[in-house]
Protein backbone atom coordinates (compact mmCIF):
# COMPACT_ATOMS: atom_id res chain seq x y z
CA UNK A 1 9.26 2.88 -11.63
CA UNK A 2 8.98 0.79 -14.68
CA UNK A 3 12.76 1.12 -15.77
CA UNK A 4 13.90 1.04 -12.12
CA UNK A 5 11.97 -2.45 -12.06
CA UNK A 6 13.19 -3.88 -15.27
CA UNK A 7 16.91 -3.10 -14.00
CA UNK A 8 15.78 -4.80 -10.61
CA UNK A 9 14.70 -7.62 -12.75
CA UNK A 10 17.98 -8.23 -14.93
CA UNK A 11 20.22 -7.99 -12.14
CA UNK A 12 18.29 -10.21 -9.89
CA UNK A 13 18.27 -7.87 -7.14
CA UNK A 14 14.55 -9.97 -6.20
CA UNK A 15 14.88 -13.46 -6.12
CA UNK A 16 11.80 -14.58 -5.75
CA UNK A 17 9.65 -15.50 -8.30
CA UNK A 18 6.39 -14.49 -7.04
CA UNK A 19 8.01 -11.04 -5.89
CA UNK A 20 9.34 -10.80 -9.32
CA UNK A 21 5.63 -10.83 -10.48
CA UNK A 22 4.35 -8.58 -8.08
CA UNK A 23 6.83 -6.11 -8.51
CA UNK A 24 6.50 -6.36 -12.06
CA UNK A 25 2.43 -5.99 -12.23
CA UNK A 26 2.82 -3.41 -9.87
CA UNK A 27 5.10 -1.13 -11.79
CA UNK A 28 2.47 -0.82 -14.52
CA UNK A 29 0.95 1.07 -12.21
CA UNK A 30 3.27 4.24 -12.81
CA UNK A 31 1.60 4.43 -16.71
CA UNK A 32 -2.01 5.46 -14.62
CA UNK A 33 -0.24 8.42 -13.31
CA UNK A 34 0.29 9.93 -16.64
CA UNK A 35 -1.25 11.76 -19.28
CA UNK A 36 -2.61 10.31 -22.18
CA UNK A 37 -4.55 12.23 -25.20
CA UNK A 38 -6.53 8.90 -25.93
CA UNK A 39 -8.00 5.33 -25.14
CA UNK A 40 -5.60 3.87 -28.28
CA UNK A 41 -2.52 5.79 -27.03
CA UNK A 42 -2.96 4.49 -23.49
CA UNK A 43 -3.26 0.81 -24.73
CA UNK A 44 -0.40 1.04 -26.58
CA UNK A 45 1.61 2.09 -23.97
CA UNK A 46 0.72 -0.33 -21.60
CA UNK A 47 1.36 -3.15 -24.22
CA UNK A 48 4.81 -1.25 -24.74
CA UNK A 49 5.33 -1.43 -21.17
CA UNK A 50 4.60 -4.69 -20.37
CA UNK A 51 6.73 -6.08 -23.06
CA UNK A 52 9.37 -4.49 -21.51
CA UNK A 53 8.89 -5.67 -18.26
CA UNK A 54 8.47 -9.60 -19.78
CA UNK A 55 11.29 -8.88 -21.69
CA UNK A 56 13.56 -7.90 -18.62
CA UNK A 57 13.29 -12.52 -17.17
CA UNK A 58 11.24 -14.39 -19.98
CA UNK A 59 12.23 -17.27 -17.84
CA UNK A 60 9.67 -16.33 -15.54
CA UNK A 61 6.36 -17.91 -16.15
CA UNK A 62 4.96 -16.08 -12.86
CA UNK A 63 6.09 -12.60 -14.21
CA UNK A 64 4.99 -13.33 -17.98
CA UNK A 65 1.42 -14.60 -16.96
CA UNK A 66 0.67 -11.93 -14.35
CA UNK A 67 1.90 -8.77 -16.77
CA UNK A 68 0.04 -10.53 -19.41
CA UNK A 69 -3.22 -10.84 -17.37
CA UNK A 70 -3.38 -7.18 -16.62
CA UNK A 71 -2.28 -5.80 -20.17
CA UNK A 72 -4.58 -8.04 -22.32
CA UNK A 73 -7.90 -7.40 -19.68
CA UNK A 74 -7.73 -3.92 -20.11
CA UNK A 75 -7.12 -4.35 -23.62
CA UNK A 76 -9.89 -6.69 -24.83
CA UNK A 77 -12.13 -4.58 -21.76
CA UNK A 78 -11.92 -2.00 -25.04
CA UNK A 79 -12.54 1.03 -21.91
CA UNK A 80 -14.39 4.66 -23.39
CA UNK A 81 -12.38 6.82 -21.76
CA UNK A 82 -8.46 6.99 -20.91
CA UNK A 83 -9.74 7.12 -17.33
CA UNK A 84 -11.79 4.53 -17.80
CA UNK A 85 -8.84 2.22 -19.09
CA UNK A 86 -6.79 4.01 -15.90
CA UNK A 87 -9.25 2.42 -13.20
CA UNK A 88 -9.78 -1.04 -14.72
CA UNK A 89 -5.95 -1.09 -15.11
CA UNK A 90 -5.74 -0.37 -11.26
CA UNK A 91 -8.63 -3.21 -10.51
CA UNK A 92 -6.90 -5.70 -12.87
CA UNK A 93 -3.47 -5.15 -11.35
CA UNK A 94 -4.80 -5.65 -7.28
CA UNK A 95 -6.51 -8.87 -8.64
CA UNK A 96 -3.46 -10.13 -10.25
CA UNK A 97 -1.11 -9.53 -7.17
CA UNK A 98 -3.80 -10.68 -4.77
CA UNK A 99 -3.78 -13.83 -6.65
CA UNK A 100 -0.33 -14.52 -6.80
CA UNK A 101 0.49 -13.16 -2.88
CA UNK A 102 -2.79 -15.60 -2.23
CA UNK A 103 -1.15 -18.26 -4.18
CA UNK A 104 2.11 -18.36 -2.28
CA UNK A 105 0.24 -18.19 1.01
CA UNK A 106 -2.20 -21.42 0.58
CA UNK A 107 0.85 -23.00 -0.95
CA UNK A 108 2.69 -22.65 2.54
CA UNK A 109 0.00 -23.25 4.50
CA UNK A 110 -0.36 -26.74 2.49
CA UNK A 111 3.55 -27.62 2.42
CA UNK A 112 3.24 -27.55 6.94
CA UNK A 113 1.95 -30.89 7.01
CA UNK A 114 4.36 -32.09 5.00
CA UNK A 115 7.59 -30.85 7.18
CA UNK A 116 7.63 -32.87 10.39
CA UNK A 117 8.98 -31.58 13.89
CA UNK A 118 12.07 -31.88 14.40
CA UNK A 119 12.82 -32.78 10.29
CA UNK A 120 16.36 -32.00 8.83
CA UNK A 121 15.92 -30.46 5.74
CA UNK A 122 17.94 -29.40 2.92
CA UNK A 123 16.97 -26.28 0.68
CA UNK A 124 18.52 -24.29 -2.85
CA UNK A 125 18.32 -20.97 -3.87
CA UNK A 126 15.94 -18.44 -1.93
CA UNK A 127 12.28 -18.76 -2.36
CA UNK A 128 9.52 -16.74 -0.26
CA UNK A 129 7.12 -19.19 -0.06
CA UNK A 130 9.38 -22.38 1.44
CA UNK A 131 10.57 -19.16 4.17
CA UNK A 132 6.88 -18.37 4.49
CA UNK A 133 6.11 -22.50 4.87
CA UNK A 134 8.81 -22.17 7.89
CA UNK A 135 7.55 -19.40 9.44
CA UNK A 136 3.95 -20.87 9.93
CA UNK A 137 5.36 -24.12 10.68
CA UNK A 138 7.80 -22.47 13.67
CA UNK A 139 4.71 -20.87 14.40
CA UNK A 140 3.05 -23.91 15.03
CA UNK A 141 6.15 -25.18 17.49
CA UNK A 142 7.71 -27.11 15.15
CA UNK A 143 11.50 -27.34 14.77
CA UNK A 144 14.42 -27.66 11.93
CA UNK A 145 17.92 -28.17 11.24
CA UNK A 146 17.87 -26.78 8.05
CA UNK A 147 20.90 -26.98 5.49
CA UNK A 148 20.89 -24.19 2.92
CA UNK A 149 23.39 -24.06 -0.26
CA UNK A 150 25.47 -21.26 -1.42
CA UNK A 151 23.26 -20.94 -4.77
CA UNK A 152 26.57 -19.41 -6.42
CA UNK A 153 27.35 -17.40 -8.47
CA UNK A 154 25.41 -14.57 -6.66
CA UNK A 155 25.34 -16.33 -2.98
CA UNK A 156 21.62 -16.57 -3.27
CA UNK A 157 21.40 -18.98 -0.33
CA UNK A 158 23.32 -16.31 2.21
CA UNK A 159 19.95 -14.52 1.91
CA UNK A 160 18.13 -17.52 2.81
CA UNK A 161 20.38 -18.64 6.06
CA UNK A 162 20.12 -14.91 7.21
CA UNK A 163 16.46 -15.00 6.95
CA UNK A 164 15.60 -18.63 8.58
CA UNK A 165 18.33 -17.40 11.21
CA UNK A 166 16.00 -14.95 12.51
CA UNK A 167 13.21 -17.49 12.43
CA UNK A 168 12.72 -19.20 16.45
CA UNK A 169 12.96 -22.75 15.77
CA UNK A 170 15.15 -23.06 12.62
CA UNK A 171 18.95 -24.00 12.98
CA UNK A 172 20.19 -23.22 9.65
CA UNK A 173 23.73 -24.30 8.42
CA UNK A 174 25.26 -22.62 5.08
CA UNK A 175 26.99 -25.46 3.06
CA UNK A 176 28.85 -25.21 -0.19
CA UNK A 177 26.85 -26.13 -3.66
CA UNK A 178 28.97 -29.00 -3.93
CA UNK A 179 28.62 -30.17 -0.88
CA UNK A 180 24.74 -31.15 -0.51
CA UNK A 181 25.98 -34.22 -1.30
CA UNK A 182 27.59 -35.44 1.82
CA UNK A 183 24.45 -33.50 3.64
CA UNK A 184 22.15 -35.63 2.19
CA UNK A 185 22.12 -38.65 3.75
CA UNK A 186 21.19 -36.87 7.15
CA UNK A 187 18.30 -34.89 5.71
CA UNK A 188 14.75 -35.69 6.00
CA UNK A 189 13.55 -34.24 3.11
CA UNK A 190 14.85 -31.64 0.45
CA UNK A 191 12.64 -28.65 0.28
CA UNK A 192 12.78 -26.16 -3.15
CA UNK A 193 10.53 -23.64 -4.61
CA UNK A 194 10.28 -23.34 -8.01
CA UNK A 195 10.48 -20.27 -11.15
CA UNK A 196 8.24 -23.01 -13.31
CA UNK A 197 7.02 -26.81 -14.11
CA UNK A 198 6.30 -27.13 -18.16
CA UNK A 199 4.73 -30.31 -18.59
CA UNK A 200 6.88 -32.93 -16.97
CA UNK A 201 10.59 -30.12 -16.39
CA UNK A 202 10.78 -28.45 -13.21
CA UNK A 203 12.62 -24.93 -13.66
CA UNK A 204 14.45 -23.65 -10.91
CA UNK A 205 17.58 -22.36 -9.95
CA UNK A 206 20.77 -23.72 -10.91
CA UNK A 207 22.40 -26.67 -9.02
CA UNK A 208 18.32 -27.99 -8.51
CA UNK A 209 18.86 -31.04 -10.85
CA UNK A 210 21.62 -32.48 -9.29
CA UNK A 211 20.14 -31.94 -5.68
CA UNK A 212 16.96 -33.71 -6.96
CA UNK A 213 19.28 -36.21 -8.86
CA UNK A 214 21.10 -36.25 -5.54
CA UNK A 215 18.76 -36.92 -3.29
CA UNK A 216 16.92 -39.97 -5.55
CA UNK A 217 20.30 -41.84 -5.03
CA UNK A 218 19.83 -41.92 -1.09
CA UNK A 219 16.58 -41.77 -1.22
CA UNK A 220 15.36 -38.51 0.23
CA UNK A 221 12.10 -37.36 -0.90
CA UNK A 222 12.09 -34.05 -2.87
CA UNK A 223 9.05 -31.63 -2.20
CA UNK A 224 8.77 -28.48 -4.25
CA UNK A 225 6.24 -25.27 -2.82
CA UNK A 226 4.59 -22.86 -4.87
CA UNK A 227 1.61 -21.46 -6.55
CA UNK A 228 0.09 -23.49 -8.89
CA UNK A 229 0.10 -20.84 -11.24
CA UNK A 230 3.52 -21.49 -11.80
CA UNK A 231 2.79 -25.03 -13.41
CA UNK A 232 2.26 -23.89 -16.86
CA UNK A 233 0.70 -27.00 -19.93
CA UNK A 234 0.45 -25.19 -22.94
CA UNK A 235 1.16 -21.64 -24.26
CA UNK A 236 5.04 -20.75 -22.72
CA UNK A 237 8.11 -22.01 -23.87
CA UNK A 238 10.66 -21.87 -21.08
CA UNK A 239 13.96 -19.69 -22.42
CA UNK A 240 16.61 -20.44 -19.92
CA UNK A 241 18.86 -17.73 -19.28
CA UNK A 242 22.82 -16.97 -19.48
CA UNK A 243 24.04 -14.62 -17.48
CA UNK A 244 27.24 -13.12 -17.50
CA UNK A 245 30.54 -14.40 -16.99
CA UNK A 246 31.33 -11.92 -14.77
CA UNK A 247 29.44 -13.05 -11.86
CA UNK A 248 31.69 -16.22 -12.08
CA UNK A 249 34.96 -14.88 -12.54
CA UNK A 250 34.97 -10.62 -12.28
CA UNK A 251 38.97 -10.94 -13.75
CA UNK A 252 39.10 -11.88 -17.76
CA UNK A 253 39.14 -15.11 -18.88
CA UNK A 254 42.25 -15.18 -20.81
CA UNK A 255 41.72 -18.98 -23.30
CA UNK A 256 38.95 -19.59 -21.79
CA UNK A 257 35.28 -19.18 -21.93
CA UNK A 258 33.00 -18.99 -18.83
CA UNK A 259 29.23 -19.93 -18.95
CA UNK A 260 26.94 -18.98 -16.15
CA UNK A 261 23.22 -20.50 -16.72
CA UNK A 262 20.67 -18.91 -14.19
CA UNK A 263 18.34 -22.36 -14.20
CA UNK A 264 18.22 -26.02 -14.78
CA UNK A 265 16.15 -28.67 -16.27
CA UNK A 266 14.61 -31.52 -13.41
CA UNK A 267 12.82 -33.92 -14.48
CA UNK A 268 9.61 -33.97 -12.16
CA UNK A 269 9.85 -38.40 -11.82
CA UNK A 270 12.82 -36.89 -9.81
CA UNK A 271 10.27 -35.06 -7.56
CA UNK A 272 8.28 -37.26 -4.51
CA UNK A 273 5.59 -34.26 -4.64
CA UNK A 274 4.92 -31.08 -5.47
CA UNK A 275 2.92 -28.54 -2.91
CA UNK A 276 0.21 -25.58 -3.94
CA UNK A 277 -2.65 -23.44 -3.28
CA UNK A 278 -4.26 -26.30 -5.01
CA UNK A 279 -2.80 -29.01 -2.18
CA UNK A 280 -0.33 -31.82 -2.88
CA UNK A 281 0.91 -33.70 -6.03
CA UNK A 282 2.80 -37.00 -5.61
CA UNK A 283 5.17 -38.34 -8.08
């Protein structure tokens, strides 16, 4: 489970941050099914393990924090017995994922009255808690016209138009990166998750900053959703990520070279407010 997760992981088959933690937490999981001779052999291999999973996105403050939780509880816990170590592992990990799943959830609940009936909005990327926000708003008998980008190279945003297609109340329209621009100026407000805010950078998918850059110009107000574990002051350094060329251009690049970053840098005075568990941050 861990390796199959850690492939998962590189090749982005999850795009959602939060999932990405989850997953990842939960995979640790498969090290309580196994034998260990003793306490010391057991810690190491979770600490093994979890480096291995952080390893797999270190751009991901969500997936870092909530592998880090678990591993360093049951390490400074210092159990007496490997089954010991096995069942506060188990606790640690539900805590962790209840916390992030609980995250996302208040965080949507919040961001609903923000996103007026009958809004045009404009979204980037995939991200479960501004489908979650959606749903509950829907719920509610609200309505959107809801313009969703490509998120190229991988088509991230085909996900998300599939998904709010099947939502009762959402008209979504699939529009070209490039072409957010000349969507803008009918859009009520531009609606984002986010993998991370460090101090005063939002993280996020690629093609973010000049959405949020965008969007200033006409003045459309830029919310981002998400837990508020994902804004991170001190203690992680955000490494973005290049992925490879391939998923730009599968034939070689013959004089050429072909970069393909994974996120951007926004600043957040680009940003009219930011949603969480912990309510609503204006800018």
């Amino acid at each position: 489970m861990i390796d199959e997760t850690v492939e998962e992981i590189q090749e982005m088959q999850t795009h959602s941050s939060s999932v990405v933690a989850v997953n990842a937490t939960r995979a640790l999981e498969e090290l309580t099914e196994r034998e260990f001779a003793t306490v010391d052999e057991y810690v190491r291999a979770l600490e093994r393990n979890g480096s291995v999973l952080r390893r797999a996105n270190p751009s991901h403050a969500s997936l870092q924090n909530a592998v880090r939780d678990v591993v360093e509880d049951v390490a400074e816990a210092d159990p007496d017995s490997v089954d010991e170590a096995k069942e506060l592992t188990r606790d640690r990990i539900d805590a962790v994922v209840s916390r992030v799943e609980s995250g996302k959830r208040l965080a949507a609940e919040n961001a609903v009255d923000l996103l007026e009936d009958g809004a045009t909005l404009l979204t980037h990327d995939y991200s479960s808690t501004v489908i979650e926000a959606l749903e509950l708003a829907t719920d509610a008998g609200k309505t959107f016209d809801v313009y969703v980008t490509e998120a190229r190279p991988r088509y991230i945003g085909r996900k998300t138009a599939r998904t709010l297609a099947d939502l009762e109340g959402v008209d979504p329209t699939l529009i070209t990166d490039s072409a957010h621009g000349h969507y803008l100026a009918e859009c009520d407000r531009v609606l984002v998750g986010m993998d991370c805010i460090v101090e005063d950078t939002l993280y996020n998918r690629v093609g973010t900053f000049p959405i949020a850059a965008s969007a200033a110009q006409v003045d459309v107000p830029v919310t981002v959703v998400g837990s508020a574990s994902k804004i991170v002051s001190e203690g992680f350094v955000f490494e973005t990520e290049f992925r490879s060329g391939t998923e730009v251009m599968p034939e070689p690049a013959e004089g050429f070279d072909v970069e393909n970053p994974a996120y951007d840098a926004t600043p957040v005075d680009l940003l009219e407010s930011v949603v969480t568990d912990e309510g609503r941050q204006r800018f």
